[in-house]
PDB file of N, CA and C in Angstrom:
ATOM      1  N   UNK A   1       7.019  -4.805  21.791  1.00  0.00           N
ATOM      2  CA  UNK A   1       6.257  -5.773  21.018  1.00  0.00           C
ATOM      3  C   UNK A   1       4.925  -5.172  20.539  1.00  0.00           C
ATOM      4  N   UNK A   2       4.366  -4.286  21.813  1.00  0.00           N
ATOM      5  CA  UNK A   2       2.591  -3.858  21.292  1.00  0.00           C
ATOM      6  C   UNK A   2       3.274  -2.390  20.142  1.00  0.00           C
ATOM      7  N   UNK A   3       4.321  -2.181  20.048  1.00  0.00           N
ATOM      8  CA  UNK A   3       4.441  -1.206  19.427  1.00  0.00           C
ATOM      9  C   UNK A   3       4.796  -1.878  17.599  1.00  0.00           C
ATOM     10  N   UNK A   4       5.324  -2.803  17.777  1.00  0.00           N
ATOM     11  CA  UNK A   4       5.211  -3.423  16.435  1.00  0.00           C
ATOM     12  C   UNK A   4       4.939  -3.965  16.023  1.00  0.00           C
ATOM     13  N   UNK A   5       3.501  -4.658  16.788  1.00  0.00           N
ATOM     14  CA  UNK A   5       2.169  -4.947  15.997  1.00  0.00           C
ATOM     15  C   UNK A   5       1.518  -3.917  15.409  1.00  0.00           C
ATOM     16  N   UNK A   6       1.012  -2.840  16.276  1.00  0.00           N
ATOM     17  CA  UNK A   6       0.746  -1.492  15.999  1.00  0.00           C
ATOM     18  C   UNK A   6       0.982  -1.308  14.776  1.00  0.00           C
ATOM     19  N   UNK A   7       2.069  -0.936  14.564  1.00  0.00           N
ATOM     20  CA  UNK A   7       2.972  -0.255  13.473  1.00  0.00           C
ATOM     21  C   UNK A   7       2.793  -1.576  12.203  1.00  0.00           C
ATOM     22  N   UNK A   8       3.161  -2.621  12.270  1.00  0.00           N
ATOM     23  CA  UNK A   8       2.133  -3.695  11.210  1.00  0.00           C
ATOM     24  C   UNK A   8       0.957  -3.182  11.153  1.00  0.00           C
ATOM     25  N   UNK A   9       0.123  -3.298  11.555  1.00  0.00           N
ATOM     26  CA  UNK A   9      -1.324  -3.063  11.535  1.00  0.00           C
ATOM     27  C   UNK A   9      -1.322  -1.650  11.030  1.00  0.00           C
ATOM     28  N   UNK A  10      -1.130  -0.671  10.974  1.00  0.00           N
ATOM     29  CA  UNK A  10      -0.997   0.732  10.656  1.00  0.00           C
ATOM     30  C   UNK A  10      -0.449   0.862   9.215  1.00  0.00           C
ATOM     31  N   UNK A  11       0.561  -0.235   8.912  1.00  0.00           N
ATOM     32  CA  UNK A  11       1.039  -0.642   7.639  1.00  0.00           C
ATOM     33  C   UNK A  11       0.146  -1.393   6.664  1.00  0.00           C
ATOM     34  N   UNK A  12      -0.678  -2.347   7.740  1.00  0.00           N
ATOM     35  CA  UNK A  12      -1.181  -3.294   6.891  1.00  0.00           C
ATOM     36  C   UNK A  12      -2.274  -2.338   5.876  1.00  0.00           C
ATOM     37  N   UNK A  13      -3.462  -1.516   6.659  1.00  0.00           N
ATOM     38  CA  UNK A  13      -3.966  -0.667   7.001  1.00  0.00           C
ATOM     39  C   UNK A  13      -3.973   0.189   5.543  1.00  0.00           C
ATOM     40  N   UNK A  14      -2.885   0.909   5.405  1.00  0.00           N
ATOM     41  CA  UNK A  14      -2.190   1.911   4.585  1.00  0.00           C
ATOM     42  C   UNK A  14      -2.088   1.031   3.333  1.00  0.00           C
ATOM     43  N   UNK A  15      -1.584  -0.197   3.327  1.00  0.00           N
ATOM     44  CA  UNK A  15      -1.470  -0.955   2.034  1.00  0.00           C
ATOM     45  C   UNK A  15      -3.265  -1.444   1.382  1.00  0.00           C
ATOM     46  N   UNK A  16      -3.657  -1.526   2.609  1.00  0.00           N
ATOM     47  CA  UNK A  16      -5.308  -1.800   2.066  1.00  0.00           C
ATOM     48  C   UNK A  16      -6.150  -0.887   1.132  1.00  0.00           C
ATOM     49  N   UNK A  17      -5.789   0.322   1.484  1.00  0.00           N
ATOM     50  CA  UNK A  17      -6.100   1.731   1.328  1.00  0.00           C
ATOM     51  C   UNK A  17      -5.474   2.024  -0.345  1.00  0.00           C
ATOM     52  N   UNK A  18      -4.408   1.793  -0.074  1.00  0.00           N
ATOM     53  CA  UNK A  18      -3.495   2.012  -1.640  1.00  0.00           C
ATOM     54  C   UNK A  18      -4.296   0.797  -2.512  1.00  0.00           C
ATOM     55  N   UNK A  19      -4.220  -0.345  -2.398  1.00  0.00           N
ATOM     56  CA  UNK A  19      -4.289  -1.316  -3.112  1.00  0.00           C
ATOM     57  C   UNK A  19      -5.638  -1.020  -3.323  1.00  0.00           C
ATOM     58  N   UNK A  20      -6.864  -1.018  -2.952  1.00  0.00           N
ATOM     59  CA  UNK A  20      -8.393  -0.557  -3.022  1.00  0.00           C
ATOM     60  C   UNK A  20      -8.360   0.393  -4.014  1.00  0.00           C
ATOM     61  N   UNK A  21      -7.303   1.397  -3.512  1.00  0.00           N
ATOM     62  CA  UNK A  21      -7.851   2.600  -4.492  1.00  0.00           C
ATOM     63  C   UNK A  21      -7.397   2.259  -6.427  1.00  0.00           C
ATOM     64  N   UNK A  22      -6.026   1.498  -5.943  1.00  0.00           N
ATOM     65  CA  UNK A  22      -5.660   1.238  -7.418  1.00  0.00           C
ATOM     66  C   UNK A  22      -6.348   0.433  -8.617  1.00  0.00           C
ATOM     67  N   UNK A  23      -7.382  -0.708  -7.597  1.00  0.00           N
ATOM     68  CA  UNK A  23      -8.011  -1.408  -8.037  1.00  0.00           C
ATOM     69  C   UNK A  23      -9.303  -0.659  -8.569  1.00  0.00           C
ATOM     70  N   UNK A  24      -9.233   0.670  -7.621  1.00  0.00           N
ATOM     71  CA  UNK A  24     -11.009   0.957  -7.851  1.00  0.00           C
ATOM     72  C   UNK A  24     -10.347   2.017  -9.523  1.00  0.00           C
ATOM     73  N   UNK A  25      -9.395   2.308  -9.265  1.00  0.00           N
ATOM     74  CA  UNK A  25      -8.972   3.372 -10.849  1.00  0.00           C
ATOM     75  C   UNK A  25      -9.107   2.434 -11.773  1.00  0.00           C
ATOM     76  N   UNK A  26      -9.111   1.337 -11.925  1.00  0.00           N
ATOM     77  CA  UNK A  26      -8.670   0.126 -13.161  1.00  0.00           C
ATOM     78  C   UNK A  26     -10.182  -0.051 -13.987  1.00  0.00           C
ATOM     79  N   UNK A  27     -11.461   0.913 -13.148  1.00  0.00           N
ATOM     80  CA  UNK A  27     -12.739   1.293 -14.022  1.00  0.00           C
ATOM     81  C   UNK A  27     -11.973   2.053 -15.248  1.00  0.00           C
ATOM     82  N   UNK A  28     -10.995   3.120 -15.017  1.00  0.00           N
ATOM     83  CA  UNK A  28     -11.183   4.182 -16.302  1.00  0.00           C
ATOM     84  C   UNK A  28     -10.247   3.323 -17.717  1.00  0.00           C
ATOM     85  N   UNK A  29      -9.971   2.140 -17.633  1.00  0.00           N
ATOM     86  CA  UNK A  29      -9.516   1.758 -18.029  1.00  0.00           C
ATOM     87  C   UNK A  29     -10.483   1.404 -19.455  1.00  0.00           C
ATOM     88  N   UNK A  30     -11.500   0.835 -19.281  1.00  0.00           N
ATOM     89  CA  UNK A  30     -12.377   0.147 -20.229  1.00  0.00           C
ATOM     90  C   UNK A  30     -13.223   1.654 -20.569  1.00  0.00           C
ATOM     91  N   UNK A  31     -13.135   2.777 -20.004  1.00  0.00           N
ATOM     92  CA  UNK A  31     -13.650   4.046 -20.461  1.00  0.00           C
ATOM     93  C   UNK A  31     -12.768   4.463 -21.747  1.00  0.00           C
ATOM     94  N   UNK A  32     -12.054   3.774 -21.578  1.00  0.00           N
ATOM     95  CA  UNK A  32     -10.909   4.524 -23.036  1.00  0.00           C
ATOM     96  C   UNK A  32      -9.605   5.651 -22.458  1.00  0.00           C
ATOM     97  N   UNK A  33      -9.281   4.999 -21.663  1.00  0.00           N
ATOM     98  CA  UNK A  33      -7.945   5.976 -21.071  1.00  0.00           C
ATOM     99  C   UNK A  33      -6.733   4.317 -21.172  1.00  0.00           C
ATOM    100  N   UNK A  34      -5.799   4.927 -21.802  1.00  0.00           N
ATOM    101  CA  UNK A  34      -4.420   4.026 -22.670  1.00  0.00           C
ATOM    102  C   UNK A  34      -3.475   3.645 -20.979  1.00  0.00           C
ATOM    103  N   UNK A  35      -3.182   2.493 -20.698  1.00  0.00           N
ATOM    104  CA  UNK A  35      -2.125   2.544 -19.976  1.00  0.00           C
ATOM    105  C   UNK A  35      -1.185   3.495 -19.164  1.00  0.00           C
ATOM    106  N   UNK A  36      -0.705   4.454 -20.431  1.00  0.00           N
ATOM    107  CA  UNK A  36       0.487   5.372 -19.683  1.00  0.00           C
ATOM    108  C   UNK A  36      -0.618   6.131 -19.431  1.00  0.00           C
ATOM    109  N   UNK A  37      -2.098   6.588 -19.643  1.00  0.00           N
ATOM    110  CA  UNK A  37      -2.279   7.289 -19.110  1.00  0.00           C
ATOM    111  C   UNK A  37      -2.889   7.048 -17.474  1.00  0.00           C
ATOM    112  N   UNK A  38      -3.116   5.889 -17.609  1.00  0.00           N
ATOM    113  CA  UNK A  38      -3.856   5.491 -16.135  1.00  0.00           C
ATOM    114  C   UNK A  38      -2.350   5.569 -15.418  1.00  0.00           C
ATOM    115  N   UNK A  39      -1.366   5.624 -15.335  1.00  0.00           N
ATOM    116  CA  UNK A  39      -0.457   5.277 -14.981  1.00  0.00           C
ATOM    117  C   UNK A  39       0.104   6.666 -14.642  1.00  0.00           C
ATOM    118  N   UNK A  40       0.026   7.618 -15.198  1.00  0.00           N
ATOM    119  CA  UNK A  40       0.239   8.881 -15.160  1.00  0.00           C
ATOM    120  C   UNK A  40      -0.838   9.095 -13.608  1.00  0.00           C
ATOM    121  N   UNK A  41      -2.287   8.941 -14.379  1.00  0.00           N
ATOM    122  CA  UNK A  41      -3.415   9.443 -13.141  1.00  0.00           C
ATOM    123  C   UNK A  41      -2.932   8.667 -11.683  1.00  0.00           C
ATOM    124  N   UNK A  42      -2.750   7.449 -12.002  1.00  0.00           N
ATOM    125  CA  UNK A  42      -2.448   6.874 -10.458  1.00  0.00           C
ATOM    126  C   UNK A  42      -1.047   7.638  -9.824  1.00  0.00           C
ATOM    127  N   UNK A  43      -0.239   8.188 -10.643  1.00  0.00           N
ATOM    128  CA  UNK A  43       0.758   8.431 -10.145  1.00  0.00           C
ATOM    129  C   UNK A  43       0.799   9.835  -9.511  1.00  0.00           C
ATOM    130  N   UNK A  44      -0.877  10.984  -9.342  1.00  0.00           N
ATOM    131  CA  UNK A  44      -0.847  11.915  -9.544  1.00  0.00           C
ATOM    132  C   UNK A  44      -1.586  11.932  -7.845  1.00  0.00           C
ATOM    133  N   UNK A  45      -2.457  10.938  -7.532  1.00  0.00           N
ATOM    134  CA  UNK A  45      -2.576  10.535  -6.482  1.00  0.00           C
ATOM    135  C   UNK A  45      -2.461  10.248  -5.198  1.00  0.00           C
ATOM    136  N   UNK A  46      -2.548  11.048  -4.363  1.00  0.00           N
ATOM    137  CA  UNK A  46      -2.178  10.703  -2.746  1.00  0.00           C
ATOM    138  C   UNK A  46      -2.068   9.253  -2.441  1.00  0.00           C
ATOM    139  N   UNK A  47      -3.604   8.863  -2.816  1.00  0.00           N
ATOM    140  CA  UNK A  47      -4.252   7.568  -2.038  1.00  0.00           C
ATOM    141  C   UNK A  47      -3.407   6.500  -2.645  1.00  0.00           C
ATOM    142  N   UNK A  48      -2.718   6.340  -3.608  1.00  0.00           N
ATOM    143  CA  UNK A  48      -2.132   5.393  -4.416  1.00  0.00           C
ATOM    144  C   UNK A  48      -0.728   5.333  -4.105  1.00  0.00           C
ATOM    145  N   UNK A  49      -0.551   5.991  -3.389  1.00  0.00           N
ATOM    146  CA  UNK A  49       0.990   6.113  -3.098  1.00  0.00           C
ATOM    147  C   UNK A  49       1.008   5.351  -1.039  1.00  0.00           C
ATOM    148  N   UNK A  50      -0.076   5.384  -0.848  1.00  0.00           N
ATOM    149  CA  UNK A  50      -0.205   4.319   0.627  1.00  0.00           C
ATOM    150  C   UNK A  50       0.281   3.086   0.111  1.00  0.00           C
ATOM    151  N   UNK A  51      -0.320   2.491  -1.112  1.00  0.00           N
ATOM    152  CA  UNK A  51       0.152   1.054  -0.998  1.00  0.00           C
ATOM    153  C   UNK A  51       1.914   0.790  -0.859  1.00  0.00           C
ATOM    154  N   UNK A  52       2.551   1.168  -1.702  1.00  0.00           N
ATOM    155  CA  UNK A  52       3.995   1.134  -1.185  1.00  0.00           C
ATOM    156  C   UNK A  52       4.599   1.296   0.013  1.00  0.00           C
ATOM    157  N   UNK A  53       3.600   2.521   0.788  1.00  0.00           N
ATOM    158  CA  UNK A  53       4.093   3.349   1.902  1.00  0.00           C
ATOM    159  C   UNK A  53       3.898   2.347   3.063  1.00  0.00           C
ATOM    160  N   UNK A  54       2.668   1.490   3.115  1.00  0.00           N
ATOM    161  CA  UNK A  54       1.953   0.371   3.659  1.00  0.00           C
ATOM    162  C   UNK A  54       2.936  -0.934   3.599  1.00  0.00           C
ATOM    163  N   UNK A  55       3.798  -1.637   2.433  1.00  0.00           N
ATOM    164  CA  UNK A  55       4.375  -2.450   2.348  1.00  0.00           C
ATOM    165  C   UNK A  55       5.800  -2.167   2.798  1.00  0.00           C
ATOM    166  N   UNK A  56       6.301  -0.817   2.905  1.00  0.00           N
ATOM    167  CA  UNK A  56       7.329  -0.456   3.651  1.00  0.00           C
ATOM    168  C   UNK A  56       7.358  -0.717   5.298  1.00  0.00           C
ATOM    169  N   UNK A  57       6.440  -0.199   5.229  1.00  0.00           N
ATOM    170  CA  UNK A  57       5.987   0.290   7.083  1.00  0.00           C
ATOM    171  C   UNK A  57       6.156  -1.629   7.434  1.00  0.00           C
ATOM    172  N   UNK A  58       5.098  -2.281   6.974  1.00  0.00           N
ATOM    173  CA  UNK A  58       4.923  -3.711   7.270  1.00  0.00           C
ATOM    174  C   UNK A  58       6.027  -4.075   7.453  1.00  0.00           C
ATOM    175  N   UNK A  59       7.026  -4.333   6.503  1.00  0.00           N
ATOM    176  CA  UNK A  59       8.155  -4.725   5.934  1.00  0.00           C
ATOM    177  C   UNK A  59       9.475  -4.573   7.377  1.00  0.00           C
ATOM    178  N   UNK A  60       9.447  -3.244   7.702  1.00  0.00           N
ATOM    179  CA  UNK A  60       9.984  -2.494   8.698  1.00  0.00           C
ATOM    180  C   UNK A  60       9.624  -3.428   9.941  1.00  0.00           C
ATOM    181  N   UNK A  61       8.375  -3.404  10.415  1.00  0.00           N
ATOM    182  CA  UNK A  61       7.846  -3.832  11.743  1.00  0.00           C
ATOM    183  C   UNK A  61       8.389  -5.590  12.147  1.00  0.00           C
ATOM    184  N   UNK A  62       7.846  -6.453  10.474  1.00  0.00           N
ATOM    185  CA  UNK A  62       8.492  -7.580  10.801  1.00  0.00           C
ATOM    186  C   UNK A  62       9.962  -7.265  10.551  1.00  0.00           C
ATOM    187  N   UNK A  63      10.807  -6.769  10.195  1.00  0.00           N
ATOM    188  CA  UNK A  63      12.037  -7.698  10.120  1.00  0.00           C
ATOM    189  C   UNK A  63      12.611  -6.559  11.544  1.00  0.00           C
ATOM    190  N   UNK A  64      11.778  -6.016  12.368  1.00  0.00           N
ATOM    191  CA  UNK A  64      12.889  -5.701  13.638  1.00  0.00           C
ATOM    192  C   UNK A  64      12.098  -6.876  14.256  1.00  0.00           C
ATOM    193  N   UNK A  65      11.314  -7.967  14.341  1.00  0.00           N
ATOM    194  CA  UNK A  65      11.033  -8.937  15.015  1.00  0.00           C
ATOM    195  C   UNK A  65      12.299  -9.980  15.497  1.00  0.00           C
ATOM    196  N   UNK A  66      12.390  -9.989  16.853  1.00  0.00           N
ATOM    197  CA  UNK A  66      13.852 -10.614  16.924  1.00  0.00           C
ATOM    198  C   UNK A  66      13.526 -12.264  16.869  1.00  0.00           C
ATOM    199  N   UNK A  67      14.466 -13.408  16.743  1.00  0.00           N
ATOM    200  CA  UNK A  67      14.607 -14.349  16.116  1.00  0.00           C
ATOM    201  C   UNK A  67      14.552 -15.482  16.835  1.00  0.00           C
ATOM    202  N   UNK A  68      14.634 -14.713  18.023  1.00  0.00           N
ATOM    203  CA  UNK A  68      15.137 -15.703  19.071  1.00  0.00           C
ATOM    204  C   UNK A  68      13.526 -15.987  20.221  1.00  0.00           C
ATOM    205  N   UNK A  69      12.580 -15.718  20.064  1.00  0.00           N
ATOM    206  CA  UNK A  69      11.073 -16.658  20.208  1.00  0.00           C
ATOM    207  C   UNK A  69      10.774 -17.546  20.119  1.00  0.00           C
ATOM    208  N   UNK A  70      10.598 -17.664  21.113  1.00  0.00           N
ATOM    209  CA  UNK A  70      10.449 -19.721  21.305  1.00  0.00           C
ATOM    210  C   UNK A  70       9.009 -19.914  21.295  1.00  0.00           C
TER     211      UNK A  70
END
């Protein structure tokens, strides 16, 4: 159980991280950089690739939660 809270939290964590950073790129936007290209830059990115990695991990932790908790 303490291992897949953990592992949520480590997920949650990782998605915070991604999602922050994607939000903080959405400045070069009004600088004059076109869609595909912000889209290109985010995709070129370490930090932007947590948010998925983050909603996986989460994703993972709850659904081995078993069903039967009263």
């Amino acid at each position: 159980m303490v291992g897949r809270i953990f592992s949520f939290l480590i997920g949650f964590g990782l998605a915070i991280i991604g999602g922050v950073s994607i939000i903080a790129y959405f400045n070069f936007l009004p600088a004059g950089v076109s869609w595909i290209e912000y889209l290109e830059f985010i995709s070129r990115r370490i930090e932007c690739y947590f948010l998925p990695l983050g909603i996986f991990i989460m994703a993972i932790s709850l659904k081995s939660i078993p069903h039967d908790i009263e």
